[in-house]
N, C-alpha and C. Protein backbone atom coordinates (compact mmCIF):
# COMPACT_ATOMS: atom_id res chain seq x y z
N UNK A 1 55.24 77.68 119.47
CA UNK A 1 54.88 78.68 118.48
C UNK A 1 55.28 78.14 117.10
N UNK A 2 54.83 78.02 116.02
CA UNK A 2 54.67 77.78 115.11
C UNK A 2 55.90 79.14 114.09
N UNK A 3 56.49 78.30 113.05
CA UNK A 3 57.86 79.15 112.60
C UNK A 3 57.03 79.04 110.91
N UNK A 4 56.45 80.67 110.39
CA UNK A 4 55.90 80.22 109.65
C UNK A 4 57.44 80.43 108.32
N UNK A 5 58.71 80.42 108.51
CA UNK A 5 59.58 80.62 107.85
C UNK A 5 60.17 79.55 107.61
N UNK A 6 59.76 78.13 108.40
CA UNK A 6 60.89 76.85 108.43
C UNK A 6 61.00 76.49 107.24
N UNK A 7 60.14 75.90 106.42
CA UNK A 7 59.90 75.46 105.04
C UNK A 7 60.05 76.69 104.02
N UNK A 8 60.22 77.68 104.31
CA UNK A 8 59.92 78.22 103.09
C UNK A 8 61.36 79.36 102.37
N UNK A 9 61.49 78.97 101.09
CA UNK A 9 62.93 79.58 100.64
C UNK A 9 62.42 81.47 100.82
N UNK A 10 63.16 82.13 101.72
CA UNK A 10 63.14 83.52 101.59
C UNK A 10 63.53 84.04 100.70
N UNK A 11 62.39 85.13 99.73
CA UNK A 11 62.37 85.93 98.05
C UNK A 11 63.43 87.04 98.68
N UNK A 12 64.46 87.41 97.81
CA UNK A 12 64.87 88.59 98.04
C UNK A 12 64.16 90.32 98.15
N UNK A 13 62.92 90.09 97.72
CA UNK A 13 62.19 91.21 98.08
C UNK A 13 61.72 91.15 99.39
N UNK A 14 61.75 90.29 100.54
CA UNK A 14 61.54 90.76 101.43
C UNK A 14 60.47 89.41 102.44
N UNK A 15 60.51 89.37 103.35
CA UNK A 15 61.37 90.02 104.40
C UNK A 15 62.62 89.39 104.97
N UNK A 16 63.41 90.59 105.48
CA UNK A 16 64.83 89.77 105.57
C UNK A 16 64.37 88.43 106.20
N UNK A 17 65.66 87.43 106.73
CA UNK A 17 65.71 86.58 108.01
C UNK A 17 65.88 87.21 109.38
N UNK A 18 66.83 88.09 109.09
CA UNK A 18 68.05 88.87 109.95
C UNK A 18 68.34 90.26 109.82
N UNK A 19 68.55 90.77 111.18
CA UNK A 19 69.33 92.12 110.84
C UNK A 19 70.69 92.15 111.56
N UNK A 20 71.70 92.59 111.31
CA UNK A 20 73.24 92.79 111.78
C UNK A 20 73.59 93.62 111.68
N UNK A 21 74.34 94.44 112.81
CA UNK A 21 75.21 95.59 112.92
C UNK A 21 76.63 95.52 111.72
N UNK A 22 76.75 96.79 111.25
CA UNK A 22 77.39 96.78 110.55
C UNK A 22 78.59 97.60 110.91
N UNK A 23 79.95 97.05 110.87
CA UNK A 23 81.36 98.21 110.81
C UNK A 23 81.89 98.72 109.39
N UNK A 24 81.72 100.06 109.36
CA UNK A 24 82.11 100.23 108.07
C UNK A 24 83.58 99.66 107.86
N UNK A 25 84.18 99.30 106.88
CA UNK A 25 85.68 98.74 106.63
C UNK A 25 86.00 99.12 105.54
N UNK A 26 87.18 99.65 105.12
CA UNK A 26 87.32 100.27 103.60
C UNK A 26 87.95 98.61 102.73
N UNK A 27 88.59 97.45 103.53
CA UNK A 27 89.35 96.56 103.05
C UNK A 27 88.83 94.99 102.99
N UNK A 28 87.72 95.10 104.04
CA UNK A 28 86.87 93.87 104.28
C UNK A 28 85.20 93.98 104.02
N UNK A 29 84.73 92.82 103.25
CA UNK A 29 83.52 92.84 102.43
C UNK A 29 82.81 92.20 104.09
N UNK A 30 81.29 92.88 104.01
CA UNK A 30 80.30 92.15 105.05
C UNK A 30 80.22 90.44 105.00
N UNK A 31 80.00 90.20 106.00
CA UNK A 31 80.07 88.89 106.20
C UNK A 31 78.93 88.02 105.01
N UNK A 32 78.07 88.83 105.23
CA UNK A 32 76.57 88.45 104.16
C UNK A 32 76.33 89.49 103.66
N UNK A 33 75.80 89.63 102.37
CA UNK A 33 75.58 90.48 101.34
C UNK A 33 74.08 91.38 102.40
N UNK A 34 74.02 92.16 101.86
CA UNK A 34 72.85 93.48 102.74
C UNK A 34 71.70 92.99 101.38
N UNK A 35 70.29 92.68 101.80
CA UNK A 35 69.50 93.14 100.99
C UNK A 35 69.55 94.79 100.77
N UNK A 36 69.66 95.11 102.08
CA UNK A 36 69.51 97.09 102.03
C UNK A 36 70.28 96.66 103.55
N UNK A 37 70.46 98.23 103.62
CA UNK A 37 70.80 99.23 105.02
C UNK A 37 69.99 99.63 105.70
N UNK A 38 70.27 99.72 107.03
CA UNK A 38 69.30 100.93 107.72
C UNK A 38 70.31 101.40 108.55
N UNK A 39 70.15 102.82 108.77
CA UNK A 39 70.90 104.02 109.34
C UNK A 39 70.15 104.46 110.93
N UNK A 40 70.38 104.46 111.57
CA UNK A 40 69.79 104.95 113.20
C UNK A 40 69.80 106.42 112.94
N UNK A 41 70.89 106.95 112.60
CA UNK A 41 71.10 108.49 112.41
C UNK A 41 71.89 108.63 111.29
N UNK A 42 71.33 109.65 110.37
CA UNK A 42 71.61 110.30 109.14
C UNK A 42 73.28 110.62 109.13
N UNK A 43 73.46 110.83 107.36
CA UNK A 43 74.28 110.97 107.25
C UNK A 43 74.54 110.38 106.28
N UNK A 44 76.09 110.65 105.72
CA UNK A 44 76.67 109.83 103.93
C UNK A 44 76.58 108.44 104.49
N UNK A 45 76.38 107.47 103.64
CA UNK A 45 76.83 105.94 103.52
C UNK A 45 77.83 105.83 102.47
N UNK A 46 78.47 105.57 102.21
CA UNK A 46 79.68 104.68 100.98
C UNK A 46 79.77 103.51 100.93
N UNK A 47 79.06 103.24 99.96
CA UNK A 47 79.08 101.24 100.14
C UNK A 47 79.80 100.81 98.06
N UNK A 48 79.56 99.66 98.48
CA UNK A 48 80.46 98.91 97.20
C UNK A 48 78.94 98.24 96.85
N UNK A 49 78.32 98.32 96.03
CA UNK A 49 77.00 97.51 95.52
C UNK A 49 76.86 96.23 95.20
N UNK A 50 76.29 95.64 94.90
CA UNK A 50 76.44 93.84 94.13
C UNK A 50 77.46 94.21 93.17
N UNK A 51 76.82 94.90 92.43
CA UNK A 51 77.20 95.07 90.83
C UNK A 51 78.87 95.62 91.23
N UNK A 52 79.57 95.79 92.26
CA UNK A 52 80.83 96.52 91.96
C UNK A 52 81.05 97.96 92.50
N UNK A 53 79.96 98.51 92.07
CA UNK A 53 80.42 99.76 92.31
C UNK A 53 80.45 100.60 93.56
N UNK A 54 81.11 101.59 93.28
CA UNK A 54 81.14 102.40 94.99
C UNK A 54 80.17 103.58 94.72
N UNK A 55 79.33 103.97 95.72
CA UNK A 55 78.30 104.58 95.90
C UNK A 55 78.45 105.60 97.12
N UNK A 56 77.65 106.77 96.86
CA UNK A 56 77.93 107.45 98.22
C UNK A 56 76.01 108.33 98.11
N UNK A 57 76.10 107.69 98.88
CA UNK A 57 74.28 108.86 99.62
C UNK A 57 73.94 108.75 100.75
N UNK A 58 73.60 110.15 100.84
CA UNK A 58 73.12 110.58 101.82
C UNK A 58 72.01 110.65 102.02
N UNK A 59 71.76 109.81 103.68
CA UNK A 59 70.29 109.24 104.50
C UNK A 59 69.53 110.26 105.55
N UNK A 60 68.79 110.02 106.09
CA UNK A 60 67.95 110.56 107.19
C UNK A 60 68.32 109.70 108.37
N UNK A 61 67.43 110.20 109.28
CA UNK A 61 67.36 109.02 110.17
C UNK A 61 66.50 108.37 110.19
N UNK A 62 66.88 107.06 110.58
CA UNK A 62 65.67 105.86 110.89
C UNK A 62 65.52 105.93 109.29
N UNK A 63 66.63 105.64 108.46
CA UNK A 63 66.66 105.52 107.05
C UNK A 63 66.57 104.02 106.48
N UNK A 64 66.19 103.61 105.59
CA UNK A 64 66.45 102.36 104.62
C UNK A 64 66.90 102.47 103.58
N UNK A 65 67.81 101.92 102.97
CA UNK A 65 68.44 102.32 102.01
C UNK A 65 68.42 100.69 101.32
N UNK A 66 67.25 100.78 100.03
CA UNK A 66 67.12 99.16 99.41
C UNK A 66 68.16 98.93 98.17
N UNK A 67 69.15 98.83 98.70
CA UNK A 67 70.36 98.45 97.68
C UNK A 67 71.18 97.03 98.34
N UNK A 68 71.20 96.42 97.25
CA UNK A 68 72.22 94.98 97.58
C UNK A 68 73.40 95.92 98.01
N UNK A 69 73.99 95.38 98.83
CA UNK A 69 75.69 96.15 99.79
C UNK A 69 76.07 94.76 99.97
N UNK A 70 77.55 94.90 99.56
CA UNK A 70 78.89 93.75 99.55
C UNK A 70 79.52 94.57 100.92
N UNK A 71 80.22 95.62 100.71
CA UNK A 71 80.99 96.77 101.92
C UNK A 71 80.23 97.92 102.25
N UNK A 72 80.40 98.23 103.29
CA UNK A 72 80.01 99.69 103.76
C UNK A 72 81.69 100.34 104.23
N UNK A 73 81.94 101.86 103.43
CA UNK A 73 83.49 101.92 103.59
C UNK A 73 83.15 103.06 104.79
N UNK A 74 84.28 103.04 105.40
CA UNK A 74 85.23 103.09 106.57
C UNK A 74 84.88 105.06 105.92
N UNK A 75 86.05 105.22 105.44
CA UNK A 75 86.15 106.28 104.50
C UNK A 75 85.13 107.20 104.05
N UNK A 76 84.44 108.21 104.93
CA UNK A 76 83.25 109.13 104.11
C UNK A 76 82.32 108.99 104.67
N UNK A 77 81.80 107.83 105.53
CA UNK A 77 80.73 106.81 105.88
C UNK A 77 80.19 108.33 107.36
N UNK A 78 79.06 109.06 107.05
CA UNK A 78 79.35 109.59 108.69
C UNK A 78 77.70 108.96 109.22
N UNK A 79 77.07 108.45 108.54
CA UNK A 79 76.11 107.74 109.11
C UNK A 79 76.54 106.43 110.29
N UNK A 80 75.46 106.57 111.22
CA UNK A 80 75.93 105.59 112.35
C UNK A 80 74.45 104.65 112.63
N UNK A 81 75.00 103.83 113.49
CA UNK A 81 73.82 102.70 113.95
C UNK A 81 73.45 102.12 112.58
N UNK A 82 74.76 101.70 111.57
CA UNK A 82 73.74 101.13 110.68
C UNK A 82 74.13 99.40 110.50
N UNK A 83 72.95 99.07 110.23
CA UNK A 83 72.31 97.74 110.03
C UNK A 83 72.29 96.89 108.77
N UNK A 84 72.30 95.70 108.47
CA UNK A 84 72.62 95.26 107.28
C UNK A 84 71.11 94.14 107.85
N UNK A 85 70.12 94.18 106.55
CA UNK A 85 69.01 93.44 106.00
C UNK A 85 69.88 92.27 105.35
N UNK A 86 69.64 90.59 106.15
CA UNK A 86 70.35 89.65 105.30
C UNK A 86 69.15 88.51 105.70
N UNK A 87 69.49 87.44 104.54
CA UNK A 87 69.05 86.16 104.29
C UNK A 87 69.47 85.80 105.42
């Protein structure tokens, strides 16, 4: 099968490489930066953004949430099954 991704540098608009389960942590940053989130089932997210800051909104289910994410915190977080969009 033919990899039409081998050669080619992935744009941050999309589409990821990868998706990874995410543990929220109030003290430890994700392994790889999140293009965005996705949520299995609704609920607050609290994440730390590129830019720094801490954020809190509330998702649906089977949500996407297109924000660069450094952390998803531990703390507030009642969304579950969520997923981190990475390079």
């Amino acid at each position: 099968m033919s990899n039409p991704f081998k050669n080619r540098t992935l744009p941050l608009n999309g589409p990821a490489a990868d998706i990874a389960p995410v543990t929220p942590n109030d003290t430890q940053d994700l392994p790889d930066v999140a293009l965005a989130l996705y949520a299995e089932t609704g609920g607050i997210i609290r994440f730390v953004s590129i830019k720094g800051a801490e954020r809190t909104v509330e998702v649906a289910d089977r949500a996407i949430l297109p924000v660069g994410v450094t952390r998803v915190l531990q703390t507030g977080t009642t969304a579950t099954g969520l997923h981190a969009f990475v390079l």
